[in-house]
Protein backbone atom coordinates (compact mmCIF):
# COMPACT_ATOMS: atom_id res chain seq x y z
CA UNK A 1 11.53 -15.50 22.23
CA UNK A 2 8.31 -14.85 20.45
CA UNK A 3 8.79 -11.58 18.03
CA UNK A 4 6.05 -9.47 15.98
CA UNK A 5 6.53 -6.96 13.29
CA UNK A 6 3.73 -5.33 11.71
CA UNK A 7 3.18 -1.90 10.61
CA UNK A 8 0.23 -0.13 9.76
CA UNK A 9 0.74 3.86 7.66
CA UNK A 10 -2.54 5.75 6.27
CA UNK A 11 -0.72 8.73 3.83
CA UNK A 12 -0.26 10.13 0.60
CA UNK A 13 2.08 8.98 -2.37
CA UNK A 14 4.92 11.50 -2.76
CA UNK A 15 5.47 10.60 -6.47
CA UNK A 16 4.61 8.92 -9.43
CA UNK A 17 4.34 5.10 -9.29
CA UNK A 18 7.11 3.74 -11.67
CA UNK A 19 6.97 -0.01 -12.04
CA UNK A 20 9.95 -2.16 -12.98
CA UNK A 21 10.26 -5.93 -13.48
CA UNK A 22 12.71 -8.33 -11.61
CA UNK A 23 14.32 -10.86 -14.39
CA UNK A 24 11.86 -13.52 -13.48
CA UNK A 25 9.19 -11.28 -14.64
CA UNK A 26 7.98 -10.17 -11.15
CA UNK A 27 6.36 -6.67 -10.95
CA UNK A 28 7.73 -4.33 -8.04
CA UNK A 29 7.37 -0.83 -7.20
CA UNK A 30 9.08 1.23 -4.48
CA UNK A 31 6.65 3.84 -3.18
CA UNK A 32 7.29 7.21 -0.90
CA UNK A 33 4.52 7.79 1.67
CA UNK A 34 4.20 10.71 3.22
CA UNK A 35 2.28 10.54 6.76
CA UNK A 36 1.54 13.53 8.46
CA UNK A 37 0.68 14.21 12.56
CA UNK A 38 -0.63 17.03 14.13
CA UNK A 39 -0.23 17.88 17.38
CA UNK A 40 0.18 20.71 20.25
CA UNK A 41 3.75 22.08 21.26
CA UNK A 42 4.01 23.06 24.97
CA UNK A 43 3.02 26.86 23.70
CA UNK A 44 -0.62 24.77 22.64
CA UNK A 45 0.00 25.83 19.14
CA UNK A 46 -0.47 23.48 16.56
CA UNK A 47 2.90 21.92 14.99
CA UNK A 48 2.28 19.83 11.59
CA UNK A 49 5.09 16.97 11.58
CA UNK A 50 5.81 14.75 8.39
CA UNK A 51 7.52 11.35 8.15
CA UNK A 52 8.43 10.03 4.90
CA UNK A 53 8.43 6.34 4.40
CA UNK A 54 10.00 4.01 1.64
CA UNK A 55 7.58 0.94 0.84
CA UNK A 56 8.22 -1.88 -1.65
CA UNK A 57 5.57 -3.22 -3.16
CA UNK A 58 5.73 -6.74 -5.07
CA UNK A 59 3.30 -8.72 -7.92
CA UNK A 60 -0.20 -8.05 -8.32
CA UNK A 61 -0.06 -5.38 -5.57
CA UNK A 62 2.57 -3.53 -7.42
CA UNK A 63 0.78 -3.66 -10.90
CA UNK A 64 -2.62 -1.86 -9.31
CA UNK A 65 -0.84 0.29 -7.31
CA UNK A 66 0.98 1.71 -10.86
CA UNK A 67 -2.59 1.17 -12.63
CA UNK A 68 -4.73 3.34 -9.86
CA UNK A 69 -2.32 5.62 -8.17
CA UNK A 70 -0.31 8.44 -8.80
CA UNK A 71 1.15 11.67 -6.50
CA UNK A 72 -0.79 12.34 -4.09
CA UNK A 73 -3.34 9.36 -4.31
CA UNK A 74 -3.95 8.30 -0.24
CA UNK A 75 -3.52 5.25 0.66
CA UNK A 76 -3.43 2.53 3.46
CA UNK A 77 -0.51 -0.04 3.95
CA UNK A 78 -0.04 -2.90 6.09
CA UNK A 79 3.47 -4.55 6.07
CA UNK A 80 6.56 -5.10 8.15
CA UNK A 81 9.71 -3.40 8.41
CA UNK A 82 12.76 -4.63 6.71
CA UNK A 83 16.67 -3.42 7.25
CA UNK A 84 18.53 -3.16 4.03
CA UNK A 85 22.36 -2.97 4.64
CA UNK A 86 24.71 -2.39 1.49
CA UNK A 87 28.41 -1.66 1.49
CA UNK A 88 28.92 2.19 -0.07
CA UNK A 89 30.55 2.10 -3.17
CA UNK A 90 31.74 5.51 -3.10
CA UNK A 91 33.27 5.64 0.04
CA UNK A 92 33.64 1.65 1.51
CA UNK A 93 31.13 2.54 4.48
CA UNK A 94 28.42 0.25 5.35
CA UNK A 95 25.24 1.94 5.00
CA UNK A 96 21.65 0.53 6.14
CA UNK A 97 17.96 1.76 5.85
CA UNK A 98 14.90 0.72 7.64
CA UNK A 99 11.83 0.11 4.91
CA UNK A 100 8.42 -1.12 4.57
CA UNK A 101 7.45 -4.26 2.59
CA UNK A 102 4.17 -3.99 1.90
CA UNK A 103 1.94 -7.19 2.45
CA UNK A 104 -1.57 -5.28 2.04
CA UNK A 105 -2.37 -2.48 0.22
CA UNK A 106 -6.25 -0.25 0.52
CA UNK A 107 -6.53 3.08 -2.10
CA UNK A 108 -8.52 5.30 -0.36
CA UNK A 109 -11.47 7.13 -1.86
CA UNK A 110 -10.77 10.57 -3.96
CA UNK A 111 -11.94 12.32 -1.13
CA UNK A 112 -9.78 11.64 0.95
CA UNK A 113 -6.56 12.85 -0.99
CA UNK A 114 -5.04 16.00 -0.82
CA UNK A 115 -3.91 17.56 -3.86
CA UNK A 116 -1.84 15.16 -6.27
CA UNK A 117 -3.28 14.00 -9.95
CA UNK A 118 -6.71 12.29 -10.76
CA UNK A 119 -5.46 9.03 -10.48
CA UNK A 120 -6.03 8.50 -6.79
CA UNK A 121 -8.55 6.73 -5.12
CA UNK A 122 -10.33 3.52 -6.12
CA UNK A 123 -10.55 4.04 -9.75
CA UNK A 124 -14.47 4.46 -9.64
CA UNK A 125 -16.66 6.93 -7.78
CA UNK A 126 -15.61 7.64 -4.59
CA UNK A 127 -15.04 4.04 -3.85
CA UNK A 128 -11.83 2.65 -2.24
CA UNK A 129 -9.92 -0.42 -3.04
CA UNK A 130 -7.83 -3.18 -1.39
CA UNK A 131 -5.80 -5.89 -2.25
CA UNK A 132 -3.64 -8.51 -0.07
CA UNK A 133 -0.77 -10.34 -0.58
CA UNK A 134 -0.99 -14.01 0.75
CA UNK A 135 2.61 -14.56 0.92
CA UNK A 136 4.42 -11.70 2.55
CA UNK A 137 7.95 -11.88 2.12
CA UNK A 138 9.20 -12.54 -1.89
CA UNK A 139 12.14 -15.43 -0.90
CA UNK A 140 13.64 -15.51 -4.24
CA UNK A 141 11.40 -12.68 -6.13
CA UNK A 142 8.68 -14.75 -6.53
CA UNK A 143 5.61 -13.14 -4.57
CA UNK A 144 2.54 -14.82 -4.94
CA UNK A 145 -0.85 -12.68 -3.81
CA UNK A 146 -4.68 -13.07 -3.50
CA UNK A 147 -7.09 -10.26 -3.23
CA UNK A 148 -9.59 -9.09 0.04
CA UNK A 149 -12.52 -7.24 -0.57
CA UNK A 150 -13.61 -4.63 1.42
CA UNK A 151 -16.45 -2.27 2.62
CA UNK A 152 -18.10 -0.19 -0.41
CA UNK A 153 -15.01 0.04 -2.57
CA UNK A 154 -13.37 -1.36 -5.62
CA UNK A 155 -12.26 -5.18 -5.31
CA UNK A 156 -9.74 -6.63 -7.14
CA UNK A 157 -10.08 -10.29 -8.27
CA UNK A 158 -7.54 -12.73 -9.73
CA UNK A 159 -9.84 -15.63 -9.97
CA UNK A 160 -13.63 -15.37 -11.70
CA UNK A 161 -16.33 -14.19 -9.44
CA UNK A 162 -19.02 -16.64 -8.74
CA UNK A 163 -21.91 -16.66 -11.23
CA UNK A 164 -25.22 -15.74 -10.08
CA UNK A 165 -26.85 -19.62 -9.88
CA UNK A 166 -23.93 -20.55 -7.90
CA UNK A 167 -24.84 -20.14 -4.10
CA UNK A 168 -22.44 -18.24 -1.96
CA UNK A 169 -20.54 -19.59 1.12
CA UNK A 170 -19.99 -16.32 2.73
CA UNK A 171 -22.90 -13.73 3.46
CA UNK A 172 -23.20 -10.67 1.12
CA UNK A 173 -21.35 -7.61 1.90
CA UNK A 174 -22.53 -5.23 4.84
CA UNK A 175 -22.95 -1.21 3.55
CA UNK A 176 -21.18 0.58 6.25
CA UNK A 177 -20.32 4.12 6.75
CA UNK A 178 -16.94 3.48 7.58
CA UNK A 179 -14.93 6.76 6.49
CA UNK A 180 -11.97 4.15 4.61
């Protein structure tokens, strides 16, 4: 049978980033996210509901997300959902937790954060950011990523941009007003 796991969050950092280092010297950062609905309750008044969300996020990813973010910085993460299951060492009991490993990660412009430090957003302006990892689970730690641009916002590139006399394969970026 055929399965799909993807998951998509648009929400706020609930804390600092604080990257660490696995021993073969890949970055990773675990991230709280904070999404918040709004809806009616059968009296049609309006009830604000948050969910709080663990996220992992590995190499390149993690280092920009610790480099641009801090509390309260929105963001926009695409990633799949992950079951970690340990054994209790307090009381013996198996214990499990559904997570979020990151595979894509797009800062949202300073406008569109609520409260937090000065660190959020794209790190320029009013622009956003995005990056993308191009292998999406770490087997053994090692997490290898490559960068997306996107629409108006800060791009991050691991490899050299093409110089101005070389001719580009792809046509140049379309300004839209497309709110993130």
């Amino acid at each position: 049978m055929a399965s799909f796991n993807k998951v998509i969050l648009m929400g706020n950092l609930t804390r600092d980033v604080e990257l660490r280092y696995t021993p073969s010297g890949t970055a990773v950062t675990e991230i709280g996210l904070a999404v918040n609905d709004r809806r009616k309750d059968a009296n049609g008044q309006w009830v604000d509901e948050t969910t709080f969300v663990d996220i992992t996020l590995w190499g390149r990813t993690a280092e920009i997300c610790n480099e641009y973010l801090g509390k309260g910085s929105g963001v926009l993460i695409e990633g799949r959902l992950k079951l970690d299951q340990w054994d209790d060492k307090q009381t013996g009991q198996k214990r499990s937790k559904l997570r979020v490993t990151g595979e894509r990660m797009q800062m949202l412009p300073r406008g569109d954060n609520r409260g937090g430090d000065n660190r959020g957003g794209g790190g320029s302006g009013d622009g956003g950011g995005s990056f993308q990892d191009s292998n999406p689970a770490p087997p053994a730690q090692s997490f290898q990523q490559q960068p997306q641009g996107n629409q108006g916002g800060q791009q991050f590139q691991s490899e050299p941009a093409p110089s101005e006399n070389t001719p580009s394969s792809s046509p140049p970026p379309v300004d839209d007003d497309i709110p993130f």
